[in-house]
PDB file of N, CA and C in Angstrom:
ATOM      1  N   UNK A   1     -23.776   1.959   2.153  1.00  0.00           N
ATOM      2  CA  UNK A   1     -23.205   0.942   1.301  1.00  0.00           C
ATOM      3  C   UNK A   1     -21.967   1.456   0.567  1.00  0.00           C
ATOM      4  N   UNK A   2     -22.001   2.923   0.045  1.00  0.00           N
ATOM      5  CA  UNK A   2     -20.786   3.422  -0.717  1.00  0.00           C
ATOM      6  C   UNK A   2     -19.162   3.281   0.359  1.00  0.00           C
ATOM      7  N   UNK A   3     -19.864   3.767   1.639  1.00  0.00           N
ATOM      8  CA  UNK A   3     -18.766   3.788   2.484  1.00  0.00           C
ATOM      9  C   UNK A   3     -17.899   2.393   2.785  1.00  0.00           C
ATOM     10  N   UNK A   4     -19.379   1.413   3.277  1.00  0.00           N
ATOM     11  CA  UNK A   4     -18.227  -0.082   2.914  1.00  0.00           C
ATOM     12  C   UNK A   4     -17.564  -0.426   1.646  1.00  0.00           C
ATOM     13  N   UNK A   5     -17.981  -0.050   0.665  1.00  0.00           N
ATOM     14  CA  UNK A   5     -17.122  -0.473  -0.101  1.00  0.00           C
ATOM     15  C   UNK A   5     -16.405   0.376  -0.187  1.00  0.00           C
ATOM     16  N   UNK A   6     -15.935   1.753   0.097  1.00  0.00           N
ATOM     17  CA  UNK A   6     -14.780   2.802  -0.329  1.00  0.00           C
ATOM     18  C   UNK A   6     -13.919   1.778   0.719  1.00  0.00           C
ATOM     19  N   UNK A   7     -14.091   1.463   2.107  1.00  0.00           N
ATOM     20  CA  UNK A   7     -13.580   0.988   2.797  1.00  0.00           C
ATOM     21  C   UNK A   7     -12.695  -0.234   2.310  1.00  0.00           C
ATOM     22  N   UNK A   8     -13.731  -1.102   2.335  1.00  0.00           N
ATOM     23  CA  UNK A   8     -13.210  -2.754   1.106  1.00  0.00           C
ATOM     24  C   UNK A   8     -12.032  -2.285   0.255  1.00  0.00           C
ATOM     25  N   UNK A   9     -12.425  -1.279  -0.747  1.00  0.00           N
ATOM     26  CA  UNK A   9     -11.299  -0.648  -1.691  1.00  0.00           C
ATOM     27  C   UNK A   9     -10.012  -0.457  -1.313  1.00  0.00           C
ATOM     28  N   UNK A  10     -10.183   0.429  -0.154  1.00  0.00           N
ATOM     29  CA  UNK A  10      -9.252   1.079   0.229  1.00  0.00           C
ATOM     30  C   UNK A  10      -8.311  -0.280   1.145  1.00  0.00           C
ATOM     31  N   UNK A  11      -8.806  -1.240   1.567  1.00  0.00           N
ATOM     32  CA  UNK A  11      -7.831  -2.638   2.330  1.00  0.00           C
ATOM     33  C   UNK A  11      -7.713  -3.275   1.068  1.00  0.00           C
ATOM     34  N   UNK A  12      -8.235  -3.275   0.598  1.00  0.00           N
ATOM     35  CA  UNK A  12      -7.887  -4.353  -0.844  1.00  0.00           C
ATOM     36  C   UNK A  12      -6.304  -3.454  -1.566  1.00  0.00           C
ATOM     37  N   UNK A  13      -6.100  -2.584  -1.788  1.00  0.00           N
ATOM     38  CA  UNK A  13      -5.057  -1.795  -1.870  1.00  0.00           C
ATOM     39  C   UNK A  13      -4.070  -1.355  -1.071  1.00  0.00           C
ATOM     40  N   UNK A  14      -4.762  -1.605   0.163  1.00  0.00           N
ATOM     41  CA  UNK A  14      -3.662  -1.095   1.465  1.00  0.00           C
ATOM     42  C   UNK A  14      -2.143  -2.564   1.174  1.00  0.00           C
ATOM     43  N   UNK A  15      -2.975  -3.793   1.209  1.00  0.00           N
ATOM     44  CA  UNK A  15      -2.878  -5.160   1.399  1.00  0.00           C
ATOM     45  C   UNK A  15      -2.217  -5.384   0.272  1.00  0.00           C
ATOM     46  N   UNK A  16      -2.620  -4.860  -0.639  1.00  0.00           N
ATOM     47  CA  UNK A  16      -1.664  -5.138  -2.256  1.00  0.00           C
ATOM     48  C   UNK A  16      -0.361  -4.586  -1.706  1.00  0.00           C
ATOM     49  N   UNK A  17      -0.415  -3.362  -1.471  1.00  0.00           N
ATOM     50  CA  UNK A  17       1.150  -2.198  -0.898  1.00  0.00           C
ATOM     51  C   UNK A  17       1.779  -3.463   0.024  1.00  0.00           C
ATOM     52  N   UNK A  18       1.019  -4.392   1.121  1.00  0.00           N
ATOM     53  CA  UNK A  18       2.172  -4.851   2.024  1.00  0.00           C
ATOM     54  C   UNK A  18       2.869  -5.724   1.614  1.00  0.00           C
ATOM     55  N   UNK A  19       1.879  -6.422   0.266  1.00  0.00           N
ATOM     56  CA  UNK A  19       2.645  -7.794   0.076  1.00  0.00           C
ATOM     57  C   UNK A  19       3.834  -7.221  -1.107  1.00  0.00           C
ATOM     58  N   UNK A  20       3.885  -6.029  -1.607  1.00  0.00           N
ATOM     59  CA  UNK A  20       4.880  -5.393  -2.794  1.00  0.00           C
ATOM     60  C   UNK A  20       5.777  -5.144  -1.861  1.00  0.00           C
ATOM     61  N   UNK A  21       5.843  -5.024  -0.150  1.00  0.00           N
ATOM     62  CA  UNK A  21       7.146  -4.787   0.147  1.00  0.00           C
ATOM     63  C   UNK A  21       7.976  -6.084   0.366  1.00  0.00           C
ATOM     64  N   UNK A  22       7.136  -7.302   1.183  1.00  0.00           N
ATOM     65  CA  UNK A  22       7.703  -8.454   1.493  1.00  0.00           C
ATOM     66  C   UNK A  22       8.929  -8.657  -0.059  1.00  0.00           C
ATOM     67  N   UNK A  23       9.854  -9.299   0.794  1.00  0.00           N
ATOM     68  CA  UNK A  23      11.068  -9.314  -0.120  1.00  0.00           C
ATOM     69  C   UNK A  23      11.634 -11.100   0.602  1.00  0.00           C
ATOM     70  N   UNK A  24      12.471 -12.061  -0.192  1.00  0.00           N
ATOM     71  CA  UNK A  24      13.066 -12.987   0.702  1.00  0.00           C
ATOM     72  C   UNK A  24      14.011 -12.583   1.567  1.00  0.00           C
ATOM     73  N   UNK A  25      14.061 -12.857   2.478  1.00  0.00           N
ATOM     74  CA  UNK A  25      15.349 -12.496   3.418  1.00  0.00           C
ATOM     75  C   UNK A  25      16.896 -12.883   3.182  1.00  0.00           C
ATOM     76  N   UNK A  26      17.722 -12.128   3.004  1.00  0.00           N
ATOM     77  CA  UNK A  26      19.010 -12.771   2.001  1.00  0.00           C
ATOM     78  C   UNK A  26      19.351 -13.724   1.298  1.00  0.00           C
ATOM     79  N   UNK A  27      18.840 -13.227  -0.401  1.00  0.00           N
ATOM     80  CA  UNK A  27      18.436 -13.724  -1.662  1.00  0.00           C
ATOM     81  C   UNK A  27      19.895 -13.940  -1.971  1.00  0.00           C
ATOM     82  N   UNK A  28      21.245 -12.939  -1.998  1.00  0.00           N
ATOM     83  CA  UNK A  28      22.304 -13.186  -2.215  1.00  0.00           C
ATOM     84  C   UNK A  28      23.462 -14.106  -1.223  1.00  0.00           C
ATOM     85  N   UNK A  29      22.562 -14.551  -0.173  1.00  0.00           N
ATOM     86  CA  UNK A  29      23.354 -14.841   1.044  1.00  0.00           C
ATOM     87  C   UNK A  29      24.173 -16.518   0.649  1.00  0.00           C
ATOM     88  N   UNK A  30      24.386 -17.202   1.717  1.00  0.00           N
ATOM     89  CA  UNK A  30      25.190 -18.267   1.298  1.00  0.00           C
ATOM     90  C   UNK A  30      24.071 -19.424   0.685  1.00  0.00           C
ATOM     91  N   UNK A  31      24.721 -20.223   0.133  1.00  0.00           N
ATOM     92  CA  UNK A  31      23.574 -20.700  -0.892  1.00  0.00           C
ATOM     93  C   UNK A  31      22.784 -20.349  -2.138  1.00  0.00           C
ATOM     94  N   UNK A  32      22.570 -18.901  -2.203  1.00  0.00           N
ATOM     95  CA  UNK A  32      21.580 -18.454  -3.365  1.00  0.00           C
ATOM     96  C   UNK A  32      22.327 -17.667  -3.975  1.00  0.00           C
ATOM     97  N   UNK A  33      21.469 -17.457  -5.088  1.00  0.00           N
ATOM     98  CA  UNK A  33      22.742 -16.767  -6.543  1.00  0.00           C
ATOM     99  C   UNK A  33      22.307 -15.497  -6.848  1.00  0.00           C
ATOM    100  N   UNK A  34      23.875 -14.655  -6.381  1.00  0.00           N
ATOM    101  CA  UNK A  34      23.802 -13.443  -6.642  1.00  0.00           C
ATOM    102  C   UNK A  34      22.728 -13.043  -7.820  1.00  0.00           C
ATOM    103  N   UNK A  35      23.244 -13.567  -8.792  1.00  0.00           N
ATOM    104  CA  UNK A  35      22.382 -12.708 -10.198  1.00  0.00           C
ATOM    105  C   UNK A  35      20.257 -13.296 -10.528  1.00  0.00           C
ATOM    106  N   UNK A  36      20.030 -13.752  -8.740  1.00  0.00           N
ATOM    107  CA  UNK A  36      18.744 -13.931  -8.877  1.00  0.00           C
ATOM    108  C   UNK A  36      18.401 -12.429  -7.636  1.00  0.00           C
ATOM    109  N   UNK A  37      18.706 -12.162  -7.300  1.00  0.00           N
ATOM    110  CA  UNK A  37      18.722 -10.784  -6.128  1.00  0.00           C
ATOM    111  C   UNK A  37      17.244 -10.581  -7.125  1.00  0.00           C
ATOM    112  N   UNK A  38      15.940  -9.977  -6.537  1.00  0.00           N
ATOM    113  CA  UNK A  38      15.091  -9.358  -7.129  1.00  0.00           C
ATOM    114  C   UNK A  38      15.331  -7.868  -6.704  1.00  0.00           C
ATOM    115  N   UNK A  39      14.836  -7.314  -7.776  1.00  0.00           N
ATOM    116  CA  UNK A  39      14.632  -5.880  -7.748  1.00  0.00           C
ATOM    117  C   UNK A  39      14.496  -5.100  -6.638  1.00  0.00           C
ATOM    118  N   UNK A  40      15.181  -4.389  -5.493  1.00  0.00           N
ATOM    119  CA  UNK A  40      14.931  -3.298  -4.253  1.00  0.00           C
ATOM    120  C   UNK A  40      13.647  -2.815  -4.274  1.00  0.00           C
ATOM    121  N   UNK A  41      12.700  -2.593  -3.580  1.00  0.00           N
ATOM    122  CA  UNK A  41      11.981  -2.048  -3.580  1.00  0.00           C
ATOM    123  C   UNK A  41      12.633  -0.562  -2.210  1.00  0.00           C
ATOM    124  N   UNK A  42      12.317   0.534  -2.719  1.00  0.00           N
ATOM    125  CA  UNK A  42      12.727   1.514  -1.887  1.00  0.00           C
ATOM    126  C   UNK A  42      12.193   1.858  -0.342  1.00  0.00           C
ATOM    127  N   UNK A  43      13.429   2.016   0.774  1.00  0.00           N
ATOM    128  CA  UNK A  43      13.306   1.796   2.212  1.00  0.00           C
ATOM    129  C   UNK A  43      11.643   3.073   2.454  1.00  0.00           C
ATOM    130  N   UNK A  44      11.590   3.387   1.707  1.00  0.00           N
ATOM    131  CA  UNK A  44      10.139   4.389   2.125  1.00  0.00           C
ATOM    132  C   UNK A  44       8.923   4.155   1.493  1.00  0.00           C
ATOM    133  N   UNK A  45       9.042   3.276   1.075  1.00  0.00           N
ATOM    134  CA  UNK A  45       7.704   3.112   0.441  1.00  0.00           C
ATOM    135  C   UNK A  45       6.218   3.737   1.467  1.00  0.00           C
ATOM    136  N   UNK A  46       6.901   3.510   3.259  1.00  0.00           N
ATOM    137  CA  UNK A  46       5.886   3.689   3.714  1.00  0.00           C
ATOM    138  C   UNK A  46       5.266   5.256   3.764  1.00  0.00           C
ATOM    139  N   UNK A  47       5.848   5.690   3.196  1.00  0.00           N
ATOM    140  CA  UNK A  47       5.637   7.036   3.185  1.00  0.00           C
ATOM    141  C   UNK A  47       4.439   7.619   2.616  1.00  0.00           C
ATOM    142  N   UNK A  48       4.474   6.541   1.067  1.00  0.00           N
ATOM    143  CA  UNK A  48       3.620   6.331  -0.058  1.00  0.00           C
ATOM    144  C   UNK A  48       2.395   5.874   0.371  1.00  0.00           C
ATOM    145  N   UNK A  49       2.380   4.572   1.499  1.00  0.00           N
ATOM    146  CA  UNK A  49       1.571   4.253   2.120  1.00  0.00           C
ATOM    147  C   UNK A  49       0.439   5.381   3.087  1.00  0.00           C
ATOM    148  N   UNK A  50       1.403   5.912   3.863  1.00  0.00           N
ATOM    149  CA  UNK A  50       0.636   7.074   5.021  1.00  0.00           C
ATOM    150  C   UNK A  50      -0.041   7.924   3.804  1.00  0.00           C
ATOM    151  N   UNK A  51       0.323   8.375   2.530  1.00  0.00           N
ATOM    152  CA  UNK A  51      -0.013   9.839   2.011  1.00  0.00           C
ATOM    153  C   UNK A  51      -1.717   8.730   1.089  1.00  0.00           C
ATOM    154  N   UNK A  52      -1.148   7.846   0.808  1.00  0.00           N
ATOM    155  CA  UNK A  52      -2.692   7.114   0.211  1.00  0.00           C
ATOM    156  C   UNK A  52      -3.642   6.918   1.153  1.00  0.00           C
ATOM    157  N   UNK A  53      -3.504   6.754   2.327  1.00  0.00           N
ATOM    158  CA  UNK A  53      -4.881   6.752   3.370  1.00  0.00           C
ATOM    159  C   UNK A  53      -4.925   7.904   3.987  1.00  0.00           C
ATOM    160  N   UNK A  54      -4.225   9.082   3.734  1.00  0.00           N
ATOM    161  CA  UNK A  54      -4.716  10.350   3.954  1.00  0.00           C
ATOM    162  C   UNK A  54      -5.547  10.557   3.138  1.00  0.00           C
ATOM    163  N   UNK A  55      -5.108  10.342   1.661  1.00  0.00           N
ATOM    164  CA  UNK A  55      -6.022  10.982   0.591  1.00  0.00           C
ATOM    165  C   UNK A  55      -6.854  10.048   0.540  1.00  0.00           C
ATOM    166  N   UNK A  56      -6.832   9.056   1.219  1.00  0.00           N
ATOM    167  CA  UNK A  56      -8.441   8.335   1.252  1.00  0.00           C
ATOM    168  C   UNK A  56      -9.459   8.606   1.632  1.00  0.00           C
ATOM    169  N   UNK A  57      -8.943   9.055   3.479  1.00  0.00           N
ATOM    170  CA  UNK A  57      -9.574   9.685   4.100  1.00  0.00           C
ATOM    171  C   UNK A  57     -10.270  11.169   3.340  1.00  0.00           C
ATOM    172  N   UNK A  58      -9.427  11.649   3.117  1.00  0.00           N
ATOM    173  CA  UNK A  58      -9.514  13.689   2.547  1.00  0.00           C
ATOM    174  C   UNK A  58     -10.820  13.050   1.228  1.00  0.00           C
ATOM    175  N   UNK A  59     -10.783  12.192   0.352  1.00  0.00           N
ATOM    176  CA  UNK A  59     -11.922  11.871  -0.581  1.00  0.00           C
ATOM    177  C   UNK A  59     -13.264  11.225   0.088  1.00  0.00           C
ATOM    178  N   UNK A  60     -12.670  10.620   1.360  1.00  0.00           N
ATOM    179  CA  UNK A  60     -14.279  10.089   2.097  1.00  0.00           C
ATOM    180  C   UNK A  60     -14.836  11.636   2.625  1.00  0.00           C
ATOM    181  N   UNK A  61     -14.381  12.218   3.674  1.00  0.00           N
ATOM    182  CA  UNK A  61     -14.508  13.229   4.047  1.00  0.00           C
ATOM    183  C   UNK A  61     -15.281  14.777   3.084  1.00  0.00           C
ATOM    184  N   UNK A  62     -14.392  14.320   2.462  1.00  0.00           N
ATOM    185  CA  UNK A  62     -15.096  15.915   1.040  1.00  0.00           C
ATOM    186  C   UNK A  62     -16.207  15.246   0.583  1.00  0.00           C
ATOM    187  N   UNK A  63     -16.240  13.780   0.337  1.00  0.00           N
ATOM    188  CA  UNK A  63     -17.711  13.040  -0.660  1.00  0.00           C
ATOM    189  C   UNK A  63     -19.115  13.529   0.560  1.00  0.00           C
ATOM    190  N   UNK A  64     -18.448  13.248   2.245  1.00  0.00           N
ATOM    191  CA  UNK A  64     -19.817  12.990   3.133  1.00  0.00           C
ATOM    192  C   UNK A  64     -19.561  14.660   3.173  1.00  0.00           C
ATOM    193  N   UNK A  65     -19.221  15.727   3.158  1.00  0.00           N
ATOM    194  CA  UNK A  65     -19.568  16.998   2.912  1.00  0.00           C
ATOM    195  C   UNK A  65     -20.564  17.270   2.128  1.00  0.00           C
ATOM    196  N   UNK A  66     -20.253  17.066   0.703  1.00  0.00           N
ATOM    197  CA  UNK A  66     -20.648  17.588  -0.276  1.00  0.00           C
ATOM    198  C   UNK A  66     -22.326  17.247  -0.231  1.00  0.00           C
ATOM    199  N   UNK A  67     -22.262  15.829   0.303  1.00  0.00           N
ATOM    200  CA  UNK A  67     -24.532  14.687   0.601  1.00  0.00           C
ATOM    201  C   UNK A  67     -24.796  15.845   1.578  1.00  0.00           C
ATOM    202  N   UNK A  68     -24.299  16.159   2.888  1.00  0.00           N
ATOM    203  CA  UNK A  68     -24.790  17.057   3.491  1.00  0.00           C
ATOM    204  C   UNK A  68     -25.266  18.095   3.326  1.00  0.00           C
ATOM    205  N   UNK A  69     -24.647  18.859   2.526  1.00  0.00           N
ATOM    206  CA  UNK A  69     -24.950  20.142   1.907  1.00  0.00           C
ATOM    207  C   UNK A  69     -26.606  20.403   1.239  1.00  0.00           C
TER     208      UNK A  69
END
């Protein structure tokens, strides 16, 4: 049961990260107003992404160590 929900956790957060990148597709373009442009979010975020489901993994992994023992 701990594992589905570390799991649940861990998409419930993955899923938060995808929708923080979605951006409109040219906010300044013809028609829309420069001084509404929202905030950049930075071209690597995915980076941030890969290193949080490592360390997801590396905390599932060390937790099912430690019951074994």
């Amino acid at each position: 049961m701990r594992i589905k929900k570390s799991i649940l956790s861990i998409l419930f957060f993955l899923l938060g990260a995808v929708a923080a990148i979605a951006q409109p597709p040219n906010p300044g373009g013809p028609g829309g107003n420069v001084s509404d442009i929202p905030t950049p979010i930075d071209d690597h975020i995915y980076i941030l992404i890969l290193f949080a489901i490592a360390f997801g993994i590396f905390i599932l992994k060390s937790k099912k160590a430690q019951t074994s023992k």
